[in-house]
Protein backbone atom coordinates (compact mmCIF):
# COMPACT_ATOMS: atom_id res chain seq x y z
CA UNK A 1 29.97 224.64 -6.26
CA UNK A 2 31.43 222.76 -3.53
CA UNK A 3 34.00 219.88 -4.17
CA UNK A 4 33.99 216.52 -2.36
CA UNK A 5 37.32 215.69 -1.05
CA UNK A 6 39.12 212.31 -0.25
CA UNK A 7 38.96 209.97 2.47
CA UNK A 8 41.39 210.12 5.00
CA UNK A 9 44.56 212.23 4.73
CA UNK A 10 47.94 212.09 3.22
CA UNK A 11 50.97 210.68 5.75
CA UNK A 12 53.75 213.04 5.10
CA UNK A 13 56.39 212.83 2.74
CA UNK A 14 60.59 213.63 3.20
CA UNK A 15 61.97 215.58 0.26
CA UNK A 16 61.08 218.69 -1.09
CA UNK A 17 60.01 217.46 -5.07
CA UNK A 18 57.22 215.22 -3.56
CA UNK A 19 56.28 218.39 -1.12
CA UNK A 20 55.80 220.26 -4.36
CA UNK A 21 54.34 217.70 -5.83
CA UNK A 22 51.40 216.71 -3.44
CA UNK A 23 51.02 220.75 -2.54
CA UNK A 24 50.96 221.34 -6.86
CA UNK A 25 48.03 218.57 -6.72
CA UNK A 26 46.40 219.25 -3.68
CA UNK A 27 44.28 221.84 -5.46
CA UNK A 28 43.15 219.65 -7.81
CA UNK A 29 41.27 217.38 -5.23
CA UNK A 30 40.86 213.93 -5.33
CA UNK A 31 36.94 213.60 -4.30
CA UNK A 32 35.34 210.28 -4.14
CA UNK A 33 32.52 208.28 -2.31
CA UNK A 34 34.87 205.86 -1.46
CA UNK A 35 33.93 204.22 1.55
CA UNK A 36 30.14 204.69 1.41
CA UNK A 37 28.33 202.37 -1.03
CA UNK A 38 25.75 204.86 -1.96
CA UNK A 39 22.65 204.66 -4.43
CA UNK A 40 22.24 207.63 -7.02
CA UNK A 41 18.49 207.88 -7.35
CA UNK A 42 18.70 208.77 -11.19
CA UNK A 43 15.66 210.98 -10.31
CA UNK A 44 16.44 212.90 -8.02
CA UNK A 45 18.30 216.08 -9.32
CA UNK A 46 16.73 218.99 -8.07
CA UNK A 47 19.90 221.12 -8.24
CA UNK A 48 19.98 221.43 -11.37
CA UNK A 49 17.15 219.91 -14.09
CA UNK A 50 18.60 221.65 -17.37
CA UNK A 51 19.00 218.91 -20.17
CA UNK A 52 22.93 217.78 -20.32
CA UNK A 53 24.69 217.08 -23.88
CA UNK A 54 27.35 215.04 -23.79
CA UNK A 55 30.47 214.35 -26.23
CA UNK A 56 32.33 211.51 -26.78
CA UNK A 57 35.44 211.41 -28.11
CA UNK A 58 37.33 207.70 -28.72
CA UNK A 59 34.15 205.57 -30.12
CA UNK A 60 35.69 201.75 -29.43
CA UNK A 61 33.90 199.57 -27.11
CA UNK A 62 34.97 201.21 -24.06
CA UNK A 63 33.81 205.10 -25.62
CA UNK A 64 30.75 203.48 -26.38
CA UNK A 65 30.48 201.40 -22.96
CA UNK A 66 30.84 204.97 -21.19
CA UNK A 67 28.18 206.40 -23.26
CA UNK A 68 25.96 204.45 -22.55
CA UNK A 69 26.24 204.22 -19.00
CA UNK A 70 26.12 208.08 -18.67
CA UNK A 71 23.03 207.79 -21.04
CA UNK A 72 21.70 205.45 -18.19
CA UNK A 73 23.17 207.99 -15.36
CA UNK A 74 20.68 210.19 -15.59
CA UNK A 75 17.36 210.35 -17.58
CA UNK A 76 18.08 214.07 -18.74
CA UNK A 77 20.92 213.64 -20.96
CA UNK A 78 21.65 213.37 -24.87
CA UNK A 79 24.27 212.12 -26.65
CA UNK A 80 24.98 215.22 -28.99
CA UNK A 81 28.44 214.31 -30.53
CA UNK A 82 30.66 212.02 -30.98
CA UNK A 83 34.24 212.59 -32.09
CA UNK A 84 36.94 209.36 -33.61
CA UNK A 85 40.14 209.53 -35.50
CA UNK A 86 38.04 207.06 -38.23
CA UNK A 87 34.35 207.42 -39.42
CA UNK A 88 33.90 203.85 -38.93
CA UNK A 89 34.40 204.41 -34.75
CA UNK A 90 31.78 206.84 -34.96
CA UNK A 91 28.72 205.58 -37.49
CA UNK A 92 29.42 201.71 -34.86
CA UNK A 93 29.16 203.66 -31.75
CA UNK A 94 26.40 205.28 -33.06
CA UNK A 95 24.41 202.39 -34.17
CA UNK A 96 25.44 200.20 -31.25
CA UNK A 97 24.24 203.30 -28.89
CA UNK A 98 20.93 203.23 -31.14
CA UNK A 99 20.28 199.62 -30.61
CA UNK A 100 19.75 200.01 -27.01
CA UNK A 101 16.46 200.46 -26.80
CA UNK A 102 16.11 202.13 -23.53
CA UNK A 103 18.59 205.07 -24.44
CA UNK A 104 18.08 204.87 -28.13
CA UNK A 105 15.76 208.13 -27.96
CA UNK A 106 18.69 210.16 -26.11
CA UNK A 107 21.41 209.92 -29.07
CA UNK A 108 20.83 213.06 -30.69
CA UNK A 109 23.75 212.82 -32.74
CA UNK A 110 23.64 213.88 -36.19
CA UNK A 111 25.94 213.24 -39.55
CA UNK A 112 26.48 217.69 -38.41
CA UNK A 113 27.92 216.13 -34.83
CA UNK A 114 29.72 213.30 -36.08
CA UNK A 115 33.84 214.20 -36.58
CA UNK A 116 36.66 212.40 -37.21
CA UNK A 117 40.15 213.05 -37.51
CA UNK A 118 43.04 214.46 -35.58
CA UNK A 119 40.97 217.19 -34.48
CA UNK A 120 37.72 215.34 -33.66
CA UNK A 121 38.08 216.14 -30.32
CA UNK A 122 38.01 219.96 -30.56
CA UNK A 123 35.00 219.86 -33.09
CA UNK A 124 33.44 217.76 -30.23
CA UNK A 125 34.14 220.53 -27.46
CA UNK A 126 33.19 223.43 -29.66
CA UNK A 127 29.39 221.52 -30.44
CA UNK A 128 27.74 222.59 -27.63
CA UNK A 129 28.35 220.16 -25.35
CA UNK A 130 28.48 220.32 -21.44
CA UNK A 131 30.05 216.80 -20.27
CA UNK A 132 33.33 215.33 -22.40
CA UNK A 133 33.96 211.70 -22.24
CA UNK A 134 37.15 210.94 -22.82
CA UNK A 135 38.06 207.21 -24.21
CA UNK A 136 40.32 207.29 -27.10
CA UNK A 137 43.78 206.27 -26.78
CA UNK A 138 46.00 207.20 -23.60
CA UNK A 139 48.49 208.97 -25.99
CA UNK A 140 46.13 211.44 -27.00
CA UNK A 141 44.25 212.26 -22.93
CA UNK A 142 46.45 214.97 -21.84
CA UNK A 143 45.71 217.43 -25.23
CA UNK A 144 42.26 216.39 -24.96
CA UNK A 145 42.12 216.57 -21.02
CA UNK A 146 43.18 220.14 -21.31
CA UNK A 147 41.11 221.20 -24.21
CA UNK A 148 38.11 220.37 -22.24
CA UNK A 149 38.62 222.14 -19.16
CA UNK A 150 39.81 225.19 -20.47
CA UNK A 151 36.45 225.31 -22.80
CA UNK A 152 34.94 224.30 -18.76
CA UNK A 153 33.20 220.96 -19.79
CA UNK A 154 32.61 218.27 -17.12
CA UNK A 155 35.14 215.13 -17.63
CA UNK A 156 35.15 211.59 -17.24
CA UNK A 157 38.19 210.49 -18.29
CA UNK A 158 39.12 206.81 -18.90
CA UNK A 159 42.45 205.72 -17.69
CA UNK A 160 45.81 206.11 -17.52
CA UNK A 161 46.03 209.72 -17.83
CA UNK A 162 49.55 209.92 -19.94
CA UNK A 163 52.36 207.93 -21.54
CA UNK A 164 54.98 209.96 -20.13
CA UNK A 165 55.88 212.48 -17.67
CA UNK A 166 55.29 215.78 -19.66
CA UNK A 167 51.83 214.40 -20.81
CA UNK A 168 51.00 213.55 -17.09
CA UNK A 169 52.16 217.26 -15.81
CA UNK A 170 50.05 218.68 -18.10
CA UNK A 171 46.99 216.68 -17.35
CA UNK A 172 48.07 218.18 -13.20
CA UNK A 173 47.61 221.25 -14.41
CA UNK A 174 44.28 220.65 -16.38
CA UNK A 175 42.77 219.06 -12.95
CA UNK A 176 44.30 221.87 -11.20
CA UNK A 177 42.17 224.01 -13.61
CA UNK A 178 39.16 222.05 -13.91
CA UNK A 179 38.61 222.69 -9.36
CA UNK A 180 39.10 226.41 -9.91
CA UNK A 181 36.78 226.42 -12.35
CA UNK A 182 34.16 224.65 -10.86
CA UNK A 183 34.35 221.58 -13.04
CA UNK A 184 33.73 217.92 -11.94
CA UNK A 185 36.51 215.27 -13.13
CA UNK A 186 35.72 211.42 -12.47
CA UNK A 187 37.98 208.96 -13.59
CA UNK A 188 37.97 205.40 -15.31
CA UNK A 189 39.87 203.38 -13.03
CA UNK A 190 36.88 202.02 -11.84
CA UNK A 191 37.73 199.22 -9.12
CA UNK A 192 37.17 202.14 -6.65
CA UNK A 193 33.18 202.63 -7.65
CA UNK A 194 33.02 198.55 -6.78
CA UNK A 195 31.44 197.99 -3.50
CA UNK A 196 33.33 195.19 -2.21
CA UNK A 197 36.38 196.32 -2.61
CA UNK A 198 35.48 200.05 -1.20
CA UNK A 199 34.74 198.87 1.97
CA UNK A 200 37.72 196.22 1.89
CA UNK A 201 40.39 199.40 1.55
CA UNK A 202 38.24 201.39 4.19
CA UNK A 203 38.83 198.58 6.94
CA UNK A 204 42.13 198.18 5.35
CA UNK A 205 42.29 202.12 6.22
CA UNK A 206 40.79 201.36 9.32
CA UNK A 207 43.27 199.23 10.66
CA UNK A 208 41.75 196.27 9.95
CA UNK A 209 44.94 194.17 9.33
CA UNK A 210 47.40 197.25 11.43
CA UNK A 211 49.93 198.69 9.48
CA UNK A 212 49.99 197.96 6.09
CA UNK A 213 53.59 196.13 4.91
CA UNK A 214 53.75 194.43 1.93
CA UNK A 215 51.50 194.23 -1.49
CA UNK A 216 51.66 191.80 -4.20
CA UNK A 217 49.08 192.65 -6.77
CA UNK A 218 49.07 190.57 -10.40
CA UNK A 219 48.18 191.10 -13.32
CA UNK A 220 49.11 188.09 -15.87
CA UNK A 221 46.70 187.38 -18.90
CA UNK A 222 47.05 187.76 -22.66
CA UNK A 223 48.44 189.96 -25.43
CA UNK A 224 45.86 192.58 -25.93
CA UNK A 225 45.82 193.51 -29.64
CA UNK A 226 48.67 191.63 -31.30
CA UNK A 227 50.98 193.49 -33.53
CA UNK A 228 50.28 192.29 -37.26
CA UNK A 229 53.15 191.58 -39.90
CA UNK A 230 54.58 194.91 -41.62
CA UNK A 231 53.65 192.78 -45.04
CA UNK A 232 49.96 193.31 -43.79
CA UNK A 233 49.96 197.31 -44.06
CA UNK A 234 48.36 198.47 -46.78
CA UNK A 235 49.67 200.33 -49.54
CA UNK A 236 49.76 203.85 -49.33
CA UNK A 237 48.67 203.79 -45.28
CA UNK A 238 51.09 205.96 -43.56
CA UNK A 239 53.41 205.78 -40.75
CA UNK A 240 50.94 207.95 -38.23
CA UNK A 241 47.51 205.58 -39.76
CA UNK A 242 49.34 202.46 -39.53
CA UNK A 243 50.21 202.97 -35.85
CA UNK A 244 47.16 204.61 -34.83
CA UNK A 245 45.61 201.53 -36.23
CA UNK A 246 47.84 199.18 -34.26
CA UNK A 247 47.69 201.66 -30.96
CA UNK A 248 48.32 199.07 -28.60
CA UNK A 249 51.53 198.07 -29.77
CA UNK A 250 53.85 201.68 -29.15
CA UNK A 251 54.40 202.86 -26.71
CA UNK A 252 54.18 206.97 -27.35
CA UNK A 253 50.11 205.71 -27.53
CA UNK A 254 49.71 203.52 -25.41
CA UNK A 255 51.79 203.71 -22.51
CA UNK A 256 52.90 199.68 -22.93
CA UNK A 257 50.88 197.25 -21.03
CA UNK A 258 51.80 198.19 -17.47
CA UNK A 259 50.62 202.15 -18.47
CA UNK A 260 47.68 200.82 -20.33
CA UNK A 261 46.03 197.51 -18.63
CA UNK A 262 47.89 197.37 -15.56
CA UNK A 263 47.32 200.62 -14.17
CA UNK A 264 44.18 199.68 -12.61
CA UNK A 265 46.34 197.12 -10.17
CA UNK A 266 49.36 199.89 -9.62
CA UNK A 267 45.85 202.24 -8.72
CA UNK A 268 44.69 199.39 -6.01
CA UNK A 269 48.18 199.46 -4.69
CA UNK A 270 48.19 203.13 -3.97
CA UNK A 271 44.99 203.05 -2.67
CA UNK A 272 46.29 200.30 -0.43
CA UNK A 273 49.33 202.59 1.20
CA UNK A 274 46.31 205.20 1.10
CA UNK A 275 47.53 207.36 -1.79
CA UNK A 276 50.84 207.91 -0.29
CA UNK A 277 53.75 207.99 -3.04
CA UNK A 278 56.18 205.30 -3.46
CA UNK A 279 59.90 207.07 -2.92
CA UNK A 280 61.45 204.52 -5.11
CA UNK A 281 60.95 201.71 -8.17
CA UNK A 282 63.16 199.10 -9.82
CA UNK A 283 62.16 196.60 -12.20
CA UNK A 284 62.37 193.91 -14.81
CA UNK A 285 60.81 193.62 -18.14
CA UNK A 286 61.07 192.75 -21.17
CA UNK A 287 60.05 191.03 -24.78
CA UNK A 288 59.85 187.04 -24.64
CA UNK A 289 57.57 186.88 -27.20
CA UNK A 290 58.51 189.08 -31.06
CA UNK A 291 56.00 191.82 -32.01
CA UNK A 292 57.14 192.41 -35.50
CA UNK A 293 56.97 196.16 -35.43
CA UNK A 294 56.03 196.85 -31.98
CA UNK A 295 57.75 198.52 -28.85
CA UNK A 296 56.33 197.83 -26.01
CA UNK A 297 57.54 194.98 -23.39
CA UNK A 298 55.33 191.59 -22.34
CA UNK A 299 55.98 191.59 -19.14
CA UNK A 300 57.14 193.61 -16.26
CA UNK A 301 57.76 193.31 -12.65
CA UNK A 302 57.72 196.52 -10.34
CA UNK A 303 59.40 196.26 -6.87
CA UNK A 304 57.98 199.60 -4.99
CA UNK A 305 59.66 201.08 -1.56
CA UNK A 306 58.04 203.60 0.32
CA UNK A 307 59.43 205.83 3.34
CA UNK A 308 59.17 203.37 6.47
CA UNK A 309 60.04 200.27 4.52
CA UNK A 310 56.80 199.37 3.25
CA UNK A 311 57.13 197.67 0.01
CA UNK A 312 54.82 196.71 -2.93
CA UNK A 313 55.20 193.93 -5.61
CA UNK A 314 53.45 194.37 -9.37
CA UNK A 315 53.91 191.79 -11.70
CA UNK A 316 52.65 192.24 -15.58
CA UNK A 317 52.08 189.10 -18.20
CA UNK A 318 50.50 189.54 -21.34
CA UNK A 319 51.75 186.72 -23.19
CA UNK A 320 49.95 183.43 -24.45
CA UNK A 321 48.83 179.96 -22.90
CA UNK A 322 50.44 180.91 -19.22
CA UNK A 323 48.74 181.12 -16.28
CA UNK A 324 46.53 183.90 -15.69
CA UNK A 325 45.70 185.66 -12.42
CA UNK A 326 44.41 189.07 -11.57
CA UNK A 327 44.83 189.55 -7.49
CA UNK A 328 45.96 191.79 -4.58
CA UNK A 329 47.07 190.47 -1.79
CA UNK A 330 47.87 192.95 1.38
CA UNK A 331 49.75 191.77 4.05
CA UNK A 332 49.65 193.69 7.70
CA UNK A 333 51.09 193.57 10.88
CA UNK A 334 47.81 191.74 12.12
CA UNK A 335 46.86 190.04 9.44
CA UNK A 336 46.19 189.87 5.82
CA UNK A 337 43.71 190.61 3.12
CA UNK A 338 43.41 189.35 -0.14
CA UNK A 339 41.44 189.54 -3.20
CA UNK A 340 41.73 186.85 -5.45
CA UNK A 341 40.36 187.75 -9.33
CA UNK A 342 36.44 188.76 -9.25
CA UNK A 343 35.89 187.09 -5.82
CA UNK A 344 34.74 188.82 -2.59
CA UNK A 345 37.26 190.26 -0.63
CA UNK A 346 38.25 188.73 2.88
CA UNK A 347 40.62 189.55 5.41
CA UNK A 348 42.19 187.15 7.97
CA UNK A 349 44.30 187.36 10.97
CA UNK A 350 43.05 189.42 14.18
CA UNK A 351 39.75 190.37 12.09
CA UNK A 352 38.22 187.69 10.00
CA UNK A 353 35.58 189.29 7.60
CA UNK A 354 34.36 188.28 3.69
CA UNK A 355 32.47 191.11 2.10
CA UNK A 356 28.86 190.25 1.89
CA UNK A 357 27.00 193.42 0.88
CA UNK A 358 25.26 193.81 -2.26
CA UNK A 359 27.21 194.04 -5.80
CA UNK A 360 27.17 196.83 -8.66
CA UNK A 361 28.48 197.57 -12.00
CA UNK A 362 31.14 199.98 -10.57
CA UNK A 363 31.48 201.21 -14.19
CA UNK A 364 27.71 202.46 -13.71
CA UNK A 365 28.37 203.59 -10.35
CA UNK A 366 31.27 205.81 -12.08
CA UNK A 367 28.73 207.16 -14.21
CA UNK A 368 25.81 207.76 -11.86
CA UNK A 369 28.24 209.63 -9.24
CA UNK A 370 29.26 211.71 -12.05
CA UNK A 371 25.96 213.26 -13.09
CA UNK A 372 24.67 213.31 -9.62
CA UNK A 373 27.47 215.35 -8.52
CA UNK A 374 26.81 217.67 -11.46
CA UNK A 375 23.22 217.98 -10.63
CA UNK A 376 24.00 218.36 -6.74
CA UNK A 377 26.62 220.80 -6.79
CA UNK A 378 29.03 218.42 -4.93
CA UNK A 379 31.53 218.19 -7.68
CA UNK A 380 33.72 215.45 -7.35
CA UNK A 381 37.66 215.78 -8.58
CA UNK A 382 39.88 212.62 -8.68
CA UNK A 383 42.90 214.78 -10.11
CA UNK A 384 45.68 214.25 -7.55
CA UNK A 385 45.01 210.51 -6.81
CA UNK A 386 44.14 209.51 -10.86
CA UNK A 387 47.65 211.82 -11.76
CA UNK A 388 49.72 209.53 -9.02
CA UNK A 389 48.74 206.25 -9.42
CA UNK A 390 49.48 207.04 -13.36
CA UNK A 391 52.87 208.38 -12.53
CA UNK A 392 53.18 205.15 -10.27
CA UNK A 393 52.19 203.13 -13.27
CA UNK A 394 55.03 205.27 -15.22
CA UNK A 395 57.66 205.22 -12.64
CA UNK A 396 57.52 201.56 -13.14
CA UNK A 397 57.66 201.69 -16.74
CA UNK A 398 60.76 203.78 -16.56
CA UNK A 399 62.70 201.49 -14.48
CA UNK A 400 61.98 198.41 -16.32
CA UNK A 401 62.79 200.15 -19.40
CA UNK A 402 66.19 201.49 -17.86
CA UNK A 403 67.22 198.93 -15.48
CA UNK A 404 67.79 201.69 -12.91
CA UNK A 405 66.03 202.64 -9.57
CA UNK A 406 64.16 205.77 -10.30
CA UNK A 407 62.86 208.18 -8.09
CA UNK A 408 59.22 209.44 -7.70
CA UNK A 409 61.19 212.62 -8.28
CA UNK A 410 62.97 211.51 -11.22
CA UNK A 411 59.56 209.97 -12.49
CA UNK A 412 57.51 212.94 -12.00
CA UNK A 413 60.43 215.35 -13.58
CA UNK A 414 61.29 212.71 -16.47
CA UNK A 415 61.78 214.95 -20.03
CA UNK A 416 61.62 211.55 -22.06
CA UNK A 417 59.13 213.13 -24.47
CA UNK A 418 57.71 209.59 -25.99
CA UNK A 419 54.17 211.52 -27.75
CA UNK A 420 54.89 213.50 -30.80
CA UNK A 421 54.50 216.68 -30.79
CA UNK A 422 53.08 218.61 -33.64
CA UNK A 423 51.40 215.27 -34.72
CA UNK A 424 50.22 214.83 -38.24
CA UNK A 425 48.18 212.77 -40.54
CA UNK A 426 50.57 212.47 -43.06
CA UNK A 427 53.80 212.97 -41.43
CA UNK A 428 56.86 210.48 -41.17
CA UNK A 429 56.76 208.64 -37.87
CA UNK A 430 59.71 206.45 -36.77
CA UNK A 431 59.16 203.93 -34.60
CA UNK A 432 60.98 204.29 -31.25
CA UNK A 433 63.52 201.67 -30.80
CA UNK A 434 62.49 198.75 -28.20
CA UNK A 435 63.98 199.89 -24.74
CA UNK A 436 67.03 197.58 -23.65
CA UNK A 437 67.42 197.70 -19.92
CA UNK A 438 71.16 198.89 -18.80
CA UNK A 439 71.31 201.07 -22.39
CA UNK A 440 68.30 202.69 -22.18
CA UNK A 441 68.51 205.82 -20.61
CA UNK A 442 66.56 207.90 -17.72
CA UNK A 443 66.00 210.97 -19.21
């Protein structure tokens, strides 16, 4: 099997760590289709006809979103499993999946295929199946990451790709794995399967607007999944459901809101500097707004410096009745280009251009890449690029939760361990004090 690498190339980086770094990820290639906008005929897979079953593991509305678009992928697929920490996930994805009339014939799965629990996601593995999807939690993707490549299943994985540093160089490793094995790994953060803005970042990579600067990129909108009163918890629910239940809220699952939501914007601003690391991060961040039980901040601001100068802006808002706005704007030595929310991208200065070409459900296009590069042979891998713009997305975390500049170094060597380890069902689980910024520590 042959695996499709990324466009364009790496600049070169100054210290040794992010040497080791991009030559430790370098194996696990990054492969994409991103500047060609192409069509999957969902026919045409001569390579390889043999009927694909599929697990799914993390049956909310994105798990189930996911299966169905692979279900739609390609017409010789089955659902075969499905995996959740509660029955409830599993019997609604199910029966939501089942609804759909036009796939409704592919879900195979059967009360023997349907797991829940801690462990779901092994049971799932160990079924028979040949393609994982992986949607539950971020908390939980390295472990489940892992498991899947060394039983050599296919993987899309949904974004980010850890909480924390020893979860992301795990999930490295995994990637590492899944190339030498032969495996393909696609991942959810899915503005790079949207045509518009594919062929934006190509003439951005192009030299559309000359050397790339600044970036501001935004993303300001509202709480996610609130964090009810502790009075609400039922009685006898333990520390480890009640959490679980409440996911968004901590951090060790979650990631906080930068790790979790606004990833996809810190992954548009590395694609911007072309996948190059930033060499440095401060921030601010904090809690305006009290979330009873919760840890995790409402709002952060990221201030990025790479080598050369170039600098990057990210600014996080998930609070109530304030202005919204989800954008990137790129500024160049010749000009500028912007993308404002769900509009088309333009660029201004020397080059003037608005995209005009047709428009797709990138999170189908995700999906339909996938399974043809299964079929083809061409496997694609987005290990390195998914695994940096997640440890962007961390190193940001860290230094709002600090108050200190950190280091892509420090980032990617952090020992803050914020996942359990050992995790159980019934097992005490303290909540992590709120980070303060100047008391927290870099660890």
């Amino acid at each position: 099997m042959k695996t499709v690498e990324v466009q364009g190339s790496p600049q070169s980086l100054t210290t040794g760590n992010r040497r080791r770094f991009l030559k430790t990820t370098a194996t696990a290639t990054v492969g994409s289709v991103i500047a060609a906008n192409v069509a999957f005929s969902r026919t045409a897979f001569a390579a390889n006809s043999d009927t694909l079953k599929i697990g799914l593991v993390g049956c909310g509305g994105r798990g189930t979103g996911a299966a169905s678009q692979a279900l739609n992928a390609d017409p010789n697929v089955v659902l075969h499993a499905v995996g959740d920490l509660f029955p409830e996930k599993c019997a609604g994805a199910v029966q939501a999946l089942k609804n759909n009339e036009g796939i409704a014939p592919r879900v195979k799965v059967t009360p023997d295929t349907m797991f829940t629990g801690l462990d779901a996601f092994q049971q799932v593995i160990d079924s028979g199946v040949d393609v994982m999807l992986l949607a539950t939690p971020p908390g939980f993707r390295p472990q489940h990451f892992a498991a899947a490549v060394a039983a050599g299943k296919h993987v899309f994985t949904e974004k980010p790709m850890a909480t924390d540093a020893p979860g992301l160089r795990a999930t490295m490793e995994a990637a590492e794995l899944a190339k030498e094995k032969g495996l393909a790994v696609v991942s959810g953060f899915c503005w790079r399967a949207e045509y518009g803005r594919r062929e934006f970042y190509q003439r951005v990579h192009d030299g559309a607007i000359g050397e790339v600067r600044a970036i501001h990129a935004t993303y300001l909108t509202g709480p996610v999944k609130p964090m009810p009163p502790a009075s609400s918890r039922p009685a006898g629910m333990g520390d480890v459901e009640w959490q679980l239940r409440n996911w968004y809220n901590f951090t060790w699952i979650s990631g906080d809101g930068l790790v979790e939501q606004a990833c996809h914007s810190v992954d548009k601003i590395m694609w911007g500097m072309n996948d190059v690391p930033p060499a440095r991060a401060v921030a601010t961040g904090g809690r305006q707004i009290p979330n009873n039980e919760g840890n995790i901040f409402d709002h952060i601001d990221v201030f990025y410096e790479w080598e050369g100068g170039a600098r990057a802006t990210m600014a996080q808002r998930q609070i109530s009745n304030c202005a919204s706005d989800n954008s990137d704007y790129l500024m160049g030595e010749k000009g500028f280009g912007t993308i404002k929310g769900w509009s088309a991208p333009i660029i201004t200065g020397a080059t003037s251009w608005r995209y005009r070409g047709p428009k797709n459900d990138m999170y189908q296009t995700e999906h339909d890449e996938f399974f043809a590069c299964i079929r083809s042979g061409n496997l694609i891998n987005h290990g390195k690029w998914m695994c940096q713009s997640t440890l962007a997305a961390l190193m940001g975390r860290m230094a709002a939760y600090t108050g200190q500049e950190v280091t892509w170094e420090q980032a990617l060597n952090s020992q803050d361990h914020f996942v359990p380890e050992n995790l159980t069902w019934d097992m005490p689980l303290p909540i992590r004090p709120m980070a303060v910024p100047g008391q927290s520590k870099l660890v």
